[in-house]
Protein backbone atom coordinates (compact mmCIF):
# COMPACT_ATOMS: atom_id res chain seq x y z
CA UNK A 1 86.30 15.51 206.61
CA UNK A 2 88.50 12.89 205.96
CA UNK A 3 89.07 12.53 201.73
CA UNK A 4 89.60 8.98 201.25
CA UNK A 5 88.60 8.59 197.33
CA UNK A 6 88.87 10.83 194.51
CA UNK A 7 87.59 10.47 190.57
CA UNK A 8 88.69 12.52 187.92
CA UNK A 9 87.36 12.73 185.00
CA UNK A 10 88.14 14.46 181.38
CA UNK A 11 85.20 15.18 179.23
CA UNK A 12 84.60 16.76 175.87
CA UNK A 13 80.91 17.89 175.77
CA UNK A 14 80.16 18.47 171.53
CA UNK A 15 78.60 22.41 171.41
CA UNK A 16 75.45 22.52 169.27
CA UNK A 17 77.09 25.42 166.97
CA UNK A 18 80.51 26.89 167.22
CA UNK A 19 81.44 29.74 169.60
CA UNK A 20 83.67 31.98 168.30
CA UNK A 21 85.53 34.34 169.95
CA UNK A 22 88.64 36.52 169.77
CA UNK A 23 90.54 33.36 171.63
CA UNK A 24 89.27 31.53 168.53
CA UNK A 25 86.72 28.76 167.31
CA UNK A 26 85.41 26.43 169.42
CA UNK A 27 83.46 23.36 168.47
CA UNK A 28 83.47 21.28 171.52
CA UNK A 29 83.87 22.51 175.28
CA UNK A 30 86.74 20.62 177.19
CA UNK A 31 86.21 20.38 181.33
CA UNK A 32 87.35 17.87 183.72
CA UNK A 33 85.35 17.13 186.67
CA UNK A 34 86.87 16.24 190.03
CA UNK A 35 84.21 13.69 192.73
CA UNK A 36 86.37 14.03 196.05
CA UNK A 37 84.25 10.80 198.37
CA UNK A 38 84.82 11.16 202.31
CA UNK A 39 82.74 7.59 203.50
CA UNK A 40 79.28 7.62 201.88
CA UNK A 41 79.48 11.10 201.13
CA UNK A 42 80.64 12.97 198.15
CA UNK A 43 81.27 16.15 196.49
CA UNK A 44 81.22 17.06 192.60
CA UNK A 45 83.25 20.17 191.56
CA UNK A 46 83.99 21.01 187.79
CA UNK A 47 86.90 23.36 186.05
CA UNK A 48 86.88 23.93 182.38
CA UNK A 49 89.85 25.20 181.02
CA UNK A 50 89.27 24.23 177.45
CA UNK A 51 90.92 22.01 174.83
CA UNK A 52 93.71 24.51 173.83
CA UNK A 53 95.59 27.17 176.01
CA UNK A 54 93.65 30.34 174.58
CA UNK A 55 92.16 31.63 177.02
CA UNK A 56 94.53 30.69 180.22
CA UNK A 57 97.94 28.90 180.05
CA UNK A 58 95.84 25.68 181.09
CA UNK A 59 93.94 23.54 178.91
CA UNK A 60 91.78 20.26 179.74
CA UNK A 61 95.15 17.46 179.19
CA UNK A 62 97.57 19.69 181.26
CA UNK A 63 94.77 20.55 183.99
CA UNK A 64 93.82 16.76 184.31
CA UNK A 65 97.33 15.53 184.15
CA UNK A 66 98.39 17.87 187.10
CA UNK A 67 95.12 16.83 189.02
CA UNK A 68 95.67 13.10 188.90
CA UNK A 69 99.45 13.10 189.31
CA UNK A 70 100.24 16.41 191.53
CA UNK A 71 97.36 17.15 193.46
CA UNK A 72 95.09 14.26 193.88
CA UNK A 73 98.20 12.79 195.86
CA UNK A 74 98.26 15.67 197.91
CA UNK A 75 94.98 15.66 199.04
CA UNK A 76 94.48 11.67 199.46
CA UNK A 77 93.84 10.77 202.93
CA UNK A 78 93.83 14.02 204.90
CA UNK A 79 91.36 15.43 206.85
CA UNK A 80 90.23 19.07 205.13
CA UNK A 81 88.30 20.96 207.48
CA UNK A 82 87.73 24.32 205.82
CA UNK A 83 88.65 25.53 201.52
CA UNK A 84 91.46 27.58 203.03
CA UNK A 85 92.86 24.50 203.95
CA UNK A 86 92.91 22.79 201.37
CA UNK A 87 93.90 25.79 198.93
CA UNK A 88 96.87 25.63 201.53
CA UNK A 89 97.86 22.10 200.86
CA UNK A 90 97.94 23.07 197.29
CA UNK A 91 100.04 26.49 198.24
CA UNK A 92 103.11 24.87 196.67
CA UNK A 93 101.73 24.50 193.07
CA UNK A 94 102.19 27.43 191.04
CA UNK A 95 99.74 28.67 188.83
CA UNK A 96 97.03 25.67 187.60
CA UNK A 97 93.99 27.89 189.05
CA UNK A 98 91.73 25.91 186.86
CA UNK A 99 92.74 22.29 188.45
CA UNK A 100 93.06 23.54 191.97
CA UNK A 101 89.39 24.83 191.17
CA UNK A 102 87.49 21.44 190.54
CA UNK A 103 88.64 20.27 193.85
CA UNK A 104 87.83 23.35 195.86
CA UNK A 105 84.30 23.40 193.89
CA UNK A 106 83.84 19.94 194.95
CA UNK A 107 84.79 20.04 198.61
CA UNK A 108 82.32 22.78 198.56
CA UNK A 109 79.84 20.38 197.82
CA UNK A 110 80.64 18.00 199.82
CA UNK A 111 80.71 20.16 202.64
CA UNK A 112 77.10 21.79 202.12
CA UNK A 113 75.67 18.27 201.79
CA UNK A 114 77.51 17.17 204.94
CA UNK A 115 75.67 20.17 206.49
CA UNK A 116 72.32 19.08 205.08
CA UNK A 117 72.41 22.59 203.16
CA UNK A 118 71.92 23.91 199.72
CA UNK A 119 75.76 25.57 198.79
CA UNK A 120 74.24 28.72 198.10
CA UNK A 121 72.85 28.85 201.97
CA UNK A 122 76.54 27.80 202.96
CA UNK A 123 77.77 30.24 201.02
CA UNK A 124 76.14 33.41 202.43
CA UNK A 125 73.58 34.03 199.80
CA UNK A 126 71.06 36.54 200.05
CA UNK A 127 68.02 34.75 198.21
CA UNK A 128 68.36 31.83 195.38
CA UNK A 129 67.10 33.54 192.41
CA UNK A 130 70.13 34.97 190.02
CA UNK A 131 69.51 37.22 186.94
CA UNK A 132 71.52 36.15 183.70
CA UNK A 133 72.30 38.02 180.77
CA UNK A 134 72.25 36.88 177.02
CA UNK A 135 76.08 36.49 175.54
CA UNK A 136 76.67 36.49 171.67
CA UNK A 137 79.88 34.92 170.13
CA UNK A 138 81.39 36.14 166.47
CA UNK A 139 78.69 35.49 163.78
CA UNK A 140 78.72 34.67 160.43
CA UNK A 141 77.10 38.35 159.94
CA UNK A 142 75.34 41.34 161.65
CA UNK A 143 71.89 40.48 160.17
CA UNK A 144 72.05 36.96 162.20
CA UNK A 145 73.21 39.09 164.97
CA UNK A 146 70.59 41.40 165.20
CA UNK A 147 68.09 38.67 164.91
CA UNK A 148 69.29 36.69 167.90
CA UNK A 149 69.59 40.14 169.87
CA UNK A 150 66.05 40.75 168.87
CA UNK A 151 65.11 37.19 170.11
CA UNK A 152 66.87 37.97 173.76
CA UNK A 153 65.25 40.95 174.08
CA UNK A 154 61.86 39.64 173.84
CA UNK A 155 62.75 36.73 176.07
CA UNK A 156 63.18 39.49 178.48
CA UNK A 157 67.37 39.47 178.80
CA UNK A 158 68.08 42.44 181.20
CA UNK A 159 71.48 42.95 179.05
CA UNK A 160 73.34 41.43 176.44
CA UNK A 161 77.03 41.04 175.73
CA UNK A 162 78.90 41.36 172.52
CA UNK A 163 82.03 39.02 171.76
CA UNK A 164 84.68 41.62 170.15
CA UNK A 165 87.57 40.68 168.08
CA UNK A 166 89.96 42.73 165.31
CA UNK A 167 87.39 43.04 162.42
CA UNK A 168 84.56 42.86 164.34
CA UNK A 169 84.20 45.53 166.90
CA UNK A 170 83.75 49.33 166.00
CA UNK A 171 81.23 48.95 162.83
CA UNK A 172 79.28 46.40 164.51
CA UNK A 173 79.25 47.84 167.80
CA UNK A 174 78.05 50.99 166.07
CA UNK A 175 75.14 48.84 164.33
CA UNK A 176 73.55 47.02 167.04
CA UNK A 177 73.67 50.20 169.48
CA UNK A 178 71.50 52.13 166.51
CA UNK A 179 69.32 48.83 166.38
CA UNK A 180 68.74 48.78 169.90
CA UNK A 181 69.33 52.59 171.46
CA UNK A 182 67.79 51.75 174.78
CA UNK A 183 69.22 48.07 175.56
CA UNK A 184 71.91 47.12 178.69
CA UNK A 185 74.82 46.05 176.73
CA UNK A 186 78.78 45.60 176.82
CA UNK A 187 81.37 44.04 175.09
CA UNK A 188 83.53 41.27 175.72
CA UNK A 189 87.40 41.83 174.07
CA UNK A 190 88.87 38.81 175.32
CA UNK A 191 92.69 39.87 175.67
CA UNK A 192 92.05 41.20 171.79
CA UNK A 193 93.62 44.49 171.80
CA UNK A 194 96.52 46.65 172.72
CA UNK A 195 97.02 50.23 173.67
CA UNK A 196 97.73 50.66 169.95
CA UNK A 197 94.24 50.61 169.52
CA UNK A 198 93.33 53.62 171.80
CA UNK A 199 91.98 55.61 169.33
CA UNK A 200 89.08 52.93 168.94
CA UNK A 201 88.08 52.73 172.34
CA UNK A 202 88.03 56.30 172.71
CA UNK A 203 85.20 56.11 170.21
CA UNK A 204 83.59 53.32 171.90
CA UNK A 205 82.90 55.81 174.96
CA UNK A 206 80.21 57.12 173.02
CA UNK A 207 78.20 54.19 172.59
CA UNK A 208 76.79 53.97 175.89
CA UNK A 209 78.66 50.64 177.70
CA UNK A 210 77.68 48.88 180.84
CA UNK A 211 81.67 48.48 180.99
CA UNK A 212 84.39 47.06 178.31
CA UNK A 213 85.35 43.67 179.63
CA UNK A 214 89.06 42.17 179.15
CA UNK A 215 90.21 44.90 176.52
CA UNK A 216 94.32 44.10 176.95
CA UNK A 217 96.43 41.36 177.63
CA UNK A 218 95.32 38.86 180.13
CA UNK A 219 98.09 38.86 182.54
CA UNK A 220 98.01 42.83 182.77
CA UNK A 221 96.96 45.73 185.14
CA UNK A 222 99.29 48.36 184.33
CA UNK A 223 97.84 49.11 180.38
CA UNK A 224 94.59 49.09 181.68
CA UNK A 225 94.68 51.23 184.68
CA UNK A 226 96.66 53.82 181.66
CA UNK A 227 92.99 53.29 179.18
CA UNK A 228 91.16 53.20 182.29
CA UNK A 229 92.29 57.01 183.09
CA UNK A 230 90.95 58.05 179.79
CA UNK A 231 87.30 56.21 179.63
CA UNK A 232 84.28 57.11 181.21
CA UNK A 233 83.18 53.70 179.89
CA UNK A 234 84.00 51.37 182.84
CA UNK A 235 86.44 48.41 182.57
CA UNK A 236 85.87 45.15 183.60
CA UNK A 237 89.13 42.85 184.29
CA UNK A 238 88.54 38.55 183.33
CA UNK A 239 91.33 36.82 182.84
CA UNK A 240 93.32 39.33 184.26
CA UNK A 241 92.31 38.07 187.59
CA UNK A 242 93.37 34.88 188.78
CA UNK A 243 93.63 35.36 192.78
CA UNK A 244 92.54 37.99 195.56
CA UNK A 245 96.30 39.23 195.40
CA UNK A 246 95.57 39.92 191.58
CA UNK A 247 92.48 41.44 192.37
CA UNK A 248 93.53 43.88 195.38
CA UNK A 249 96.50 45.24 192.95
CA UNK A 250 93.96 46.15 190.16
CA UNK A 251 91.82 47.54 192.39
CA UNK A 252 95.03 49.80 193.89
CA UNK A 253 95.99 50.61 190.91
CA UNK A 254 92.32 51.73 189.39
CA UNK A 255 92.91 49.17 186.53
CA UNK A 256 89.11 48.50 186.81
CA UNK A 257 85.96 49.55 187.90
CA UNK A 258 83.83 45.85 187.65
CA UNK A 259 85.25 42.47 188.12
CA UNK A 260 84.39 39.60 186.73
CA UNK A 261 84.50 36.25 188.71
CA UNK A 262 84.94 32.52 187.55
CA UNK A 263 85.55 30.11 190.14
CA UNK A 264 87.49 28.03 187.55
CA UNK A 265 89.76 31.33 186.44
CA UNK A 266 90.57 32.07 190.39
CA UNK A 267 91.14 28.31 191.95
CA UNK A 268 87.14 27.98 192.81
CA UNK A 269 84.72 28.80 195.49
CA UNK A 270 86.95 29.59 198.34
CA UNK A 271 89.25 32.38 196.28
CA UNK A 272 85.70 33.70 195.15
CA UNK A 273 84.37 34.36 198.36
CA UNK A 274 87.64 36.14 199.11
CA UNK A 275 87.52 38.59 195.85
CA UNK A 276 84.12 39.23 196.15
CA UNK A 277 84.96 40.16 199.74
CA UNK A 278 87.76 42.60 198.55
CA UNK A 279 85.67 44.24 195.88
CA UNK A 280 82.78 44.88 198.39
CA UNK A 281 84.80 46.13 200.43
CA UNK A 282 86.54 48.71 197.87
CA UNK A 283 82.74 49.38 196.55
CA UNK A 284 83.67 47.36 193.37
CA UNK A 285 80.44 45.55 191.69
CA UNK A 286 80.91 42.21 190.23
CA UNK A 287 79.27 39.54 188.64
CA UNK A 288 79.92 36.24 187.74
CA UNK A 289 81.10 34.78 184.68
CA UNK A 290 81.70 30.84 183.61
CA UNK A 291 83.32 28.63 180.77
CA UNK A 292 80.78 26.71 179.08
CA UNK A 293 80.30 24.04 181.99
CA UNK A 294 78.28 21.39 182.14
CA UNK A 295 75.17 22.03 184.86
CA UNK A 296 78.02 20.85 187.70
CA UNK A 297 80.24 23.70 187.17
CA UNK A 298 77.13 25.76 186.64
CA UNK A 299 75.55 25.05 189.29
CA UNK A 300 78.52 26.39 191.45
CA UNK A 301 78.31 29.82 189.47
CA UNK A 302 74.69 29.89 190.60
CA UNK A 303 75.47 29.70 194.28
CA UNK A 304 77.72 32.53 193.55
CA UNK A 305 75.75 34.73 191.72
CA UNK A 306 73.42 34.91 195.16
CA UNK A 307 76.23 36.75 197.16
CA UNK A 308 74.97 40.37 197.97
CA UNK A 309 78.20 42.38 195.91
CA UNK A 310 77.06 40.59 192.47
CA UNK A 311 75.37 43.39 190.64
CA UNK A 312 75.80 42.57 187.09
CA UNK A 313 73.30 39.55 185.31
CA UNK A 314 75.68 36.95 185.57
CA UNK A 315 77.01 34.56 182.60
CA UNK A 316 75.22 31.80 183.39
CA UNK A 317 73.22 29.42 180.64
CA UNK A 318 70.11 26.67 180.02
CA UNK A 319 71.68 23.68 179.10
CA UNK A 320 70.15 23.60 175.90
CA UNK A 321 71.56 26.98 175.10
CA UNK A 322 74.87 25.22 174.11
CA UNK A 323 74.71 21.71 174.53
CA UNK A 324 71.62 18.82 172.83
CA UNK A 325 72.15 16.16 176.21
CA UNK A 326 73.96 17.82 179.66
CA UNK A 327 76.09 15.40 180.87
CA UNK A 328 74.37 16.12 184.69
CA UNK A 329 70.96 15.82 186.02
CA UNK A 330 68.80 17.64 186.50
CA UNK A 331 70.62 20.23 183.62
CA UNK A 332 70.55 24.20 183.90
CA UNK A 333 67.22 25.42 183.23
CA UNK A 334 65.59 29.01 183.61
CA UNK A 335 63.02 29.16 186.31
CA UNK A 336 61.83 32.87 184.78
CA UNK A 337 62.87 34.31 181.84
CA UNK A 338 66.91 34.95 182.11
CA UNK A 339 66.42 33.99 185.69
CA UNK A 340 68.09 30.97 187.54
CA UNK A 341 67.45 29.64 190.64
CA UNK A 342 69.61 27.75 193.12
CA UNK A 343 68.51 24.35 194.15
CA UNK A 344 67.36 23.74 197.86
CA UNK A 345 68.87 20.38 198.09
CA UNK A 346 71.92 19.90 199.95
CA UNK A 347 74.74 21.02 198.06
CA UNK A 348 74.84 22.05 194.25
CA UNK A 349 71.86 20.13 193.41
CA UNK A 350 73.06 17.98 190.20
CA UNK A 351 75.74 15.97 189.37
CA UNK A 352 77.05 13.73 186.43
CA UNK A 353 74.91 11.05 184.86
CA UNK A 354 77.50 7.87 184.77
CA UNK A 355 76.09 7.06 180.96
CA UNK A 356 76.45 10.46 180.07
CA UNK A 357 79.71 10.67 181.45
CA UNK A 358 80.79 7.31 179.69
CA UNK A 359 79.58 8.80 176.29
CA UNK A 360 82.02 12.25 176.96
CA UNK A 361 85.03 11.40 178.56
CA UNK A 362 88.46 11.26 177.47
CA UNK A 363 90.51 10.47 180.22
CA UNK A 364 89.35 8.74 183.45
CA UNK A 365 91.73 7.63 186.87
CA UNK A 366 90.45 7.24 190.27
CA UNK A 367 92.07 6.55 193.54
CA UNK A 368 91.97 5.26 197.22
């Protein structure tokens, strides 16, 4: 398919309460949305990095300056026949998973609804319904935890996860697991913690786990394989991995025993595909995780939480979990109780209303 326009798009989307996490406070969720056009067809992909670099060495301004100036160019005008190909046009850059994302996300689209398909079909899903789990952030205490734990587990959440950070980890850990003896749960460290702090997770072994996710730094393997060794608690590597290379040298070097994957985190759907691939190969379960995005970016988690090797409830959310207006249509809604299910239209099934859009964004270029 021939690319001959592309829109990009910077948007700040205001969250309904803060989400706090060992990266730190965040009060609005930062994303930039990519529409690669190819005649009277179009694609929508969507990357969100964030407003500051906390959580990856990209943020929303440095992810939408490289799109419009490095890689929109690049693209412009060439005929992209398959996501390998264009993840090989953008070989060259470096790093900047996050912006190479939105436009592999949203060739994706346009390629299912070129094909008259829904993505997840395109994709190799086994069935369109996706089980989610229930994710709490740093609260303002562990009563107001327990309550909204209480309220997931009625909704009929098949597991929860636990945003960790220095000062709130061991104690409260150690409370909700005596709250709730028989729920699925794990925690989610963020890059938090060092191998200083071994003596900690040795006593969160005891607690029963699904898996610790992200414990040490986010660019390492070789501190977690070492914690790893000593757990019976499985880890789960995030931000650790950023590309199938990444992901066949933790699995090598038994740094992990669960990945996560976010298309945004790993350059979008095409580098997906290929990790889950590896792990299933390797007998390594994943799931998959996202950043707060709008029911575009969403919707692409959704197609791949269908893939056959994701065996986790993925991190996947209603639009009105986080946001009071989506700036898409139709916006991320449960079909069952933490249960999504992927649209049958061709493609993702949503994309950006232009009002909505108009009332979010912060930075806006197109060209042909």
């Amino acid at each position: 398919m021939n690319i001959d326009s592309i829109e990009i798009v910077r948007v700040s989307m205001p969250l309904i309460y803060p989400f706090r996490t060992a990266c730190g406070d965040d009060y609005t969720n930062e994303s930039v949305l990519v529409r690669l056009g190819s005649g009277d067809r179009y694609g929508w992909g969507e990357s969100a990095s964030g407003k500051e670099p906390t959580y990856s060495p990209e943020c929303s301004i440095t992810q939408f300056v490289i799109s419009r100036d490095i890689i929109a160019p690049l693209l412009l005008g060439r005929d992209i026949r398959s996501g390998n190909e264009l993840l090989k046009i953008l070989s060259g850059i470096k790093g900047n998973q996050f912006a190479k994302a939105a436009f592999d996300c949203a060739w994706w689209d346009l390629h299912a609804r070129m094909l008259g398909k829904p993505l997840w079909k395109v994709l190799g899903g086994i069935g369109p319904t996706v089980d989610t789990g229930a994710d709490f952030g740093i609260m303002e205490s562990i009563d107001l935890l327990l309550e909204t734990i209480h309220t997931a587990n009625s909704q009929g959440y098949k597991r929860i996860k636990l945003k960790c950070r220095p000062g709130w980890d061991l104690d409260m850990v150690d409370t909700v697991r005596k709250t709730f003896p028989g729920i699925t749960m794990h925690i989610d460290c963020n890059s938090a913690y060092t191998l200083d702090d071994f003596d900690m997770f040795m006593k969160l072994d005891r607690y029963n786990l699904a898996m610790i996710e992200q414990p040490l730094s986010h660019d390492d393997l070789i501190d977690h394989a070492a914690l790893q060794a000593h757990l019976n608690t499985p880890i789960c590597l995030d931000e650790s991995i950023t590309s199938p290379d990444k992901t066949r040298k933790a699995i090598q070097s038994k740094a992990c025993r669960w990945i996560n994957i976010k298309p945004g985190r790993v350059g979008g759907i095409t580098n997906s595909l290929l990790i889950h691939d590896i792990c299933r190969k390797a007998n390594i379960p994943c799931w998959i995780g996202g950043m707060l995005e709008s029911a575009v970016g969403a919707s692409h988690c959704v197609a791949l939480a269908t893939l056959p090797n994701i065996r986790y409830p993925s991190d996947i959310f209603p639009s009105e979990r986080f946001y009071k207006k989506d700036l898409a249509s139709p916006p991320m809604k449960h079909s069952a109780p933490s249960q999504f299910t992927a649209s049958m239209s061709p493609g993702i099934g949503t994309e950006p209303e232009p009002s909505a859009v108009g009332e979010f964004k912060l930075d806006h270029a197109v060209l042909r």
